[in-house]
Protein backbone atom coordinates (compact mmCIF):
# COMPACT_ATOMS: atom_id res chain seq x y z
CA UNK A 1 5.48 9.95 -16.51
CA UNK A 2 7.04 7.75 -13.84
CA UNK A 3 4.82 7.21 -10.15
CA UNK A 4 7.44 9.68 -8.65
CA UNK A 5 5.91 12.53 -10.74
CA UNK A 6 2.25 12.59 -10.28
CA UNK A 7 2.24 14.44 -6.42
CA UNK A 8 2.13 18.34 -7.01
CA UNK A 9 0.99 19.41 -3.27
CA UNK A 10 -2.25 20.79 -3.89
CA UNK A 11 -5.74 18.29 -4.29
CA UNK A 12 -7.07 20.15 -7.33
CA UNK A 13 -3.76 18.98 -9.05
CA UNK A 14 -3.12 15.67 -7.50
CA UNK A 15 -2.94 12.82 -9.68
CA UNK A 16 -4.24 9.86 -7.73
CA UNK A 17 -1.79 7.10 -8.53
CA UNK A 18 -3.06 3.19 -9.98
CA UNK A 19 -2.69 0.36 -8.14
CA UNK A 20 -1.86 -1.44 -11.00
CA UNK A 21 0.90 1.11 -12.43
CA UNK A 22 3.78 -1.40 -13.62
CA UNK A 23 6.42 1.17 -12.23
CA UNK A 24 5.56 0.33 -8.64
CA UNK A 25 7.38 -2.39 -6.94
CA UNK A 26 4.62 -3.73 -4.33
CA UNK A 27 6.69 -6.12 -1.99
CA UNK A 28 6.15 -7.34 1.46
CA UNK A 29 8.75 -5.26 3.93
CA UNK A 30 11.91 -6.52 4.14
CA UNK A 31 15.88 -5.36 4.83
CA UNK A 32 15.80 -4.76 0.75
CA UNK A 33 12.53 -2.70 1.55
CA UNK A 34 12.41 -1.14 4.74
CA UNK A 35 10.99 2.49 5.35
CA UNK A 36 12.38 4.93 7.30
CA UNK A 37 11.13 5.27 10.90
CA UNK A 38 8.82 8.04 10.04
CA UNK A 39 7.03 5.89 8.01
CA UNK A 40 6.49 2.71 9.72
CA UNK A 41 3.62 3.70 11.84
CA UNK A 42 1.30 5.02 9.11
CA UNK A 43 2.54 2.45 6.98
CA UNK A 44 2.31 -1.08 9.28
CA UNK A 45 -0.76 -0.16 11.41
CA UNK A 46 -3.60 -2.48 10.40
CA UNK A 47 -6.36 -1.16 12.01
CA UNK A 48 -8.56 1.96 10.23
CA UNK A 49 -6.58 4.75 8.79
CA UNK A 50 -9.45 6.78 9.17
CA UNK A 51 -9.70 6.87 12.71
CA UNK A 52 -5.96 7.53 12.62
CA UNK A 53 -6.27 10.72 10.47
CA UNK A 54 -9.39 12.19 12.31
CA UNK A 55 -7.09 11.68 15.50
CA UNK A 56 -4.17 13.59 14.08
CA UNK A 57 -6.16 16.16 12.37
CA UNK A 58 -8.02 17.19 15.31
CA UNK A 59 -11.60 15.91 13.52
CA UNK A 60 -10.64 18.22 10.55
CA UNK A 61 -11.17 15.60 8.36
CA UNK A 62 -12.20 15.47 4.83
CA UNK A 63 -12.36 12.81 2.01
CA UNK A 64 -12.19 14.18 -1.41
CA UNK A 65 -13.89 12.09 -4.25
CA UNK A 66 -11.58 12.20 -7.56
CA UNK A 67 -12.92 9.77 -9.46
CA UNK A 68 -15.21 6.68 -9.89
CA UNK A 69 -15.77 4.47 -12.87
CA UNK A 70 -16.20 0.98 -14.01
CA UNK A 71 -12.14 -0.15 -14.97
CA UNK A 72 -11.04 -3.47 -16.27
CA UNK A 73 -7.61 -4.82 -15.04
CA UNK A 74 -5.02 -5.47 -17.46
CA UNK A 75 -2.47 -6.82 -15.43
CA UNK A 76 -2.84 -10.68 -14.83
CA UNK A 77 -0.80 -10.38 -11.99
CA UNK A 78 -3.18 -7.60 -10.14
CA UNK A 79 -6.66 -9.81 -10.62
CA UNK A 80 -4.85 -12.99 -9.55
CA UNK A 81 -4.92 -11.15 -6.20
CA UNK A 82 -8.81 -11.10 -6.22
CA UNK A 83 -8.41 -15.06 -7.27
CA UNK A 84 -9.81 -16.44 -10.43
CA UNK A 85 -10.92 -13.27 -12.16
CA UNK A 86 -10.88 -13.67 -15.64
CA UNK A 87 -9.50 -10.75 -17.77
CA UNK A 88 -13.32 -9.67 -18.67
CA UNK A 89 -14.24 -8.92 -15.27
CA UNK A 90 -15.12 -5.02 -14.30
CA UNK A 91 -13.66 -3.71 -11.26
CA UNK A 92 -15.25 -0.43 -9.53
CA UNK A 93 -12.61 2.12 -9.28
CA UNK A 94 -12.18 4.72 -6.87
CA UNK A 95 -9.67 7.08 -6.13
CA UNK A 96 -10.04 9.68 -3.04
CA UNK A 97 -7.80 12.70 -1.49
CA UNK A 98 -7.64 12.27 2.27
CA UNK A 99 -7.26 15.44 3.78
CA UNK A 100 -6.46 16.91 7.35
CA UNK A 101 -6.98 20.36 8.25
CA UNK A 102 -7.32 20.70 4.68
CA UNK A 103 -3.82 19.45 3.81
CA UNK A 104 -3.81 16.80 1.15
CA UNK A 105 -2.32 13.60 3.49
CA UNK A 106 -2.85 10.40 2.05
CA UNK A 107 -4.04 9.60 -1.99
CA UNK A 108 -5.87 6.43 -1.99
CA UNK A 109 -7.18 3.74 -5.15
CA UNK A 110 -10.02 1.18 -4.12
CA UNK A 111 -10.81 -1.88 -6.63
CA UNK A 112 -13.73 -4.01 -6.00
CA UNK A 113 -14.26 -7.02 -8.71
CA UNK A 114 -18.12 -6.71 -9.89
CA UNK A 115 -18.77 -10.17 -8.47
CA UNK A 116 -18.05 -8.43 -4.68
CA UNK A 117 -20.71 -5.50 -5.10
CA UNK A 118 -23.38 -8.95 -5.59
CA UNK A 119 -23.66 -8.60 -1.94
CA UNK A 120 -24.00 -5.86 0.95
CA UNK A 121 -20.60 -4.82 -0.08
CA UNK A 122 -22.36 -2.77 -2.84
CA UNK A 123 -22.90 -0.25 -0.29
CA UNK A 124 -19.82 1.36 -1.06
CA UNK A 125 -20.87 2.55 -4.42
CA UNK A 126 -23.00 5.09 -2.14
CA UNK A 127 -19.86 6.58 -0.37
CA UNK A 128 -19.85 9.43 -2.10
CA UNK A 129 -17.39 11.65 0.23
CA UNK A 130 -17.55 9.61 3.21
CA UNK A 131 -14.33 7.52 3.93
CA UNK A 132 -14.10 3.91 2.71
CA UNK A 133 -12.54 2.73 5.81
CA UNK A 134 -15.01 4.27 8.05
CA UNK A 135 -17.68 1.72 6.34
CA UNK A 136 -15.21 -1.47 6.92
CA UNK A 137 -13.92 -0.94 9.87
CA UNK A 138 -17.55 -0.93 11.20
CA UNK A 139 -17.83 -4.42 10.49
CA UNK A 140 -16.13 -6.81 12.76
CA UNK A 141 -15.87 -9.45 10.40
CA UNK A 142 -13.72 -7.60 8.29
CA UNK A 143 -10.09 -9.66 7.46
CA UNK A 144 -6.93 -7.89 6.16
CA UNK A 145 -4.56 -9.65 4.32
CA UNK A 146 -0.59 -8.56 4.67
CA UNK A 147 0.61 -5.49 3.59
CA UNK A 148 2.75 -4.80 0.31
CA UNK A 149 4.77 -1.77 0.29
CA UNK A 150 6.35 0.27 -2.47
CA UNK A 151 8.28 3.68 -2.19
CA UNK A 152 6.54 6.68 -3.44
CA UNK A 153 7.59 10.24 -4.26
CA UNK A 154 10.42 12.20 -2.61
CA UNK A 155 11.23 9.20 -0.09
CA UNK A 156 7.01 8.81 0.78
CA UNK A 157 5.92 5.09 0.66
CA UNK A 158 2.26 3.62 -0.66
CA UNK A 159 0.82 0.49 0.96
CA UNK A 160 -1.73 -1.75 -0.11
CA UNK A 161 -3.85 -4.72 1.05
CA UNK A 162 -6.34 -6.65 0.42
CA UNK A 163 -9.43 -6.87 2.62
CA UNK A 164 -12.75 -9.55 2.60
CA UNK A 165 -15.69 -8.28 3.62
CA UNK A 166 -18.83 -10.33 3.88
CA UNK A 167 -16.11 -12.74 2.33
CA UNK A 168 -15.78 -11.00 -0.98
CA UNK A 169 -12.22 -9.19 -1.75
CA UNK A 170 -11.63 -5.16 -1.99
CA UNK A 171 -8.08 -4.10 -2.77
CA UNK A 172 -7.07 -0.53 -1.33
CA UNK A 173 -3.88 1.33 -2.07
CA UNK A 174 -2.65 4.53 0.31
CA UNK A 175 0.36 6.87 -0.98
CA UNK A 176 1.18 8.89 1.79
CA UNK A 177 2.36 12.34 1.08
CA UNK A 178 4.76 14.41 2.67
CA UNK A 179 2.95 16.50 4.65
CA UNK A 180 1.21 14.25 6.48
CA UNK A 181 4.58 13.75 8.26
CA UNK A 182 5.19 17.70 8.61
CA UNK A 183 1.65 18.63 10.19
CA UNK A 184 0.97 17.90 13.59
């Protein structure tokens, strides 16, 4: 099954895509990678997506938990990112539905090395339901790295960065679907 496949339109049957898939091609943006106009607001604004969503959705706003476990990383490429993490190290996994007005928007996959939740940062294993990037954009030491990009399903684009909170690294991928662009 290739990364274009896995978006169906409806939550119950959405299959929250991996960071780490192979078949993406994360890359900074570029004239070889450059989204259409549509796109480039959702996918270049660095501050809280959140806030962004509630805004568009008229506060009908809703964060559906699909999954949570304990992963490790296969791909030394992907834990480079986090620095030196050797292959043994567990990563908390979490993969969320963002939803406006009850329209599945946004798909989203958090990994936080095991070494990061060794400080307040564990916090976020108490989410739950509530949105990721409500809890880090409340801190104003928060740093984002750049942004990768990779195209997505039917001409939709994913982003991903990597954040330090309380200096310890979270990596967060966002494939926006299509409706987010058709709702308004």
């Amino acid at each position: 099954m290739s990364p274009h496949s896995q978006y169906s339109g409806k939550s119950q049957f959405l299959q929250v895509p991996d960071i780490g898939d192979p078949r993406f091609c994360w890359a900074r943006p570029g004239p070889a990678l450059q989204p259409g106009s549509e796109w480039q607001k959702w996918l270049y604004d660095t501050g809280s997506l959140t806030q962004l969503l509630i805004k568009k959705s008229d506060g009908q706003f809703r964060v559906e938990l699909v999954k949570e476990e304990w992963i490790r990383v296969g791909s030394s490429e992907l834990r480079s990112r986090f620095g030196p993490v050797s292959a043994t190290q567990r990563f908390w996994s979490r993969k969320v539905v963002l939803l406006g007005k009850d329209t599945p928007w946004v798909m989203a996959h958090t990994l936080i090395p095991e070494h990061s939740l060794q400080s307040p940062l564990r916090q976020v294993l108490e989410l739950q339901s509530r949105p990721l990037g409500e809890y880090l954009f409340s801190h104003p030491d928060l740093i984002r790295t750049d942004m990768d990009i990779t195209p997505f399903v039917d001409g939709c684009w994913g982003r991903r960065s990597l954040f330090y909170l309380f200096r310890k690294p979270i990596m967060v991928a966002e494939f926006f679907l299509p409706e987010l662009l058709g709702t308004n």
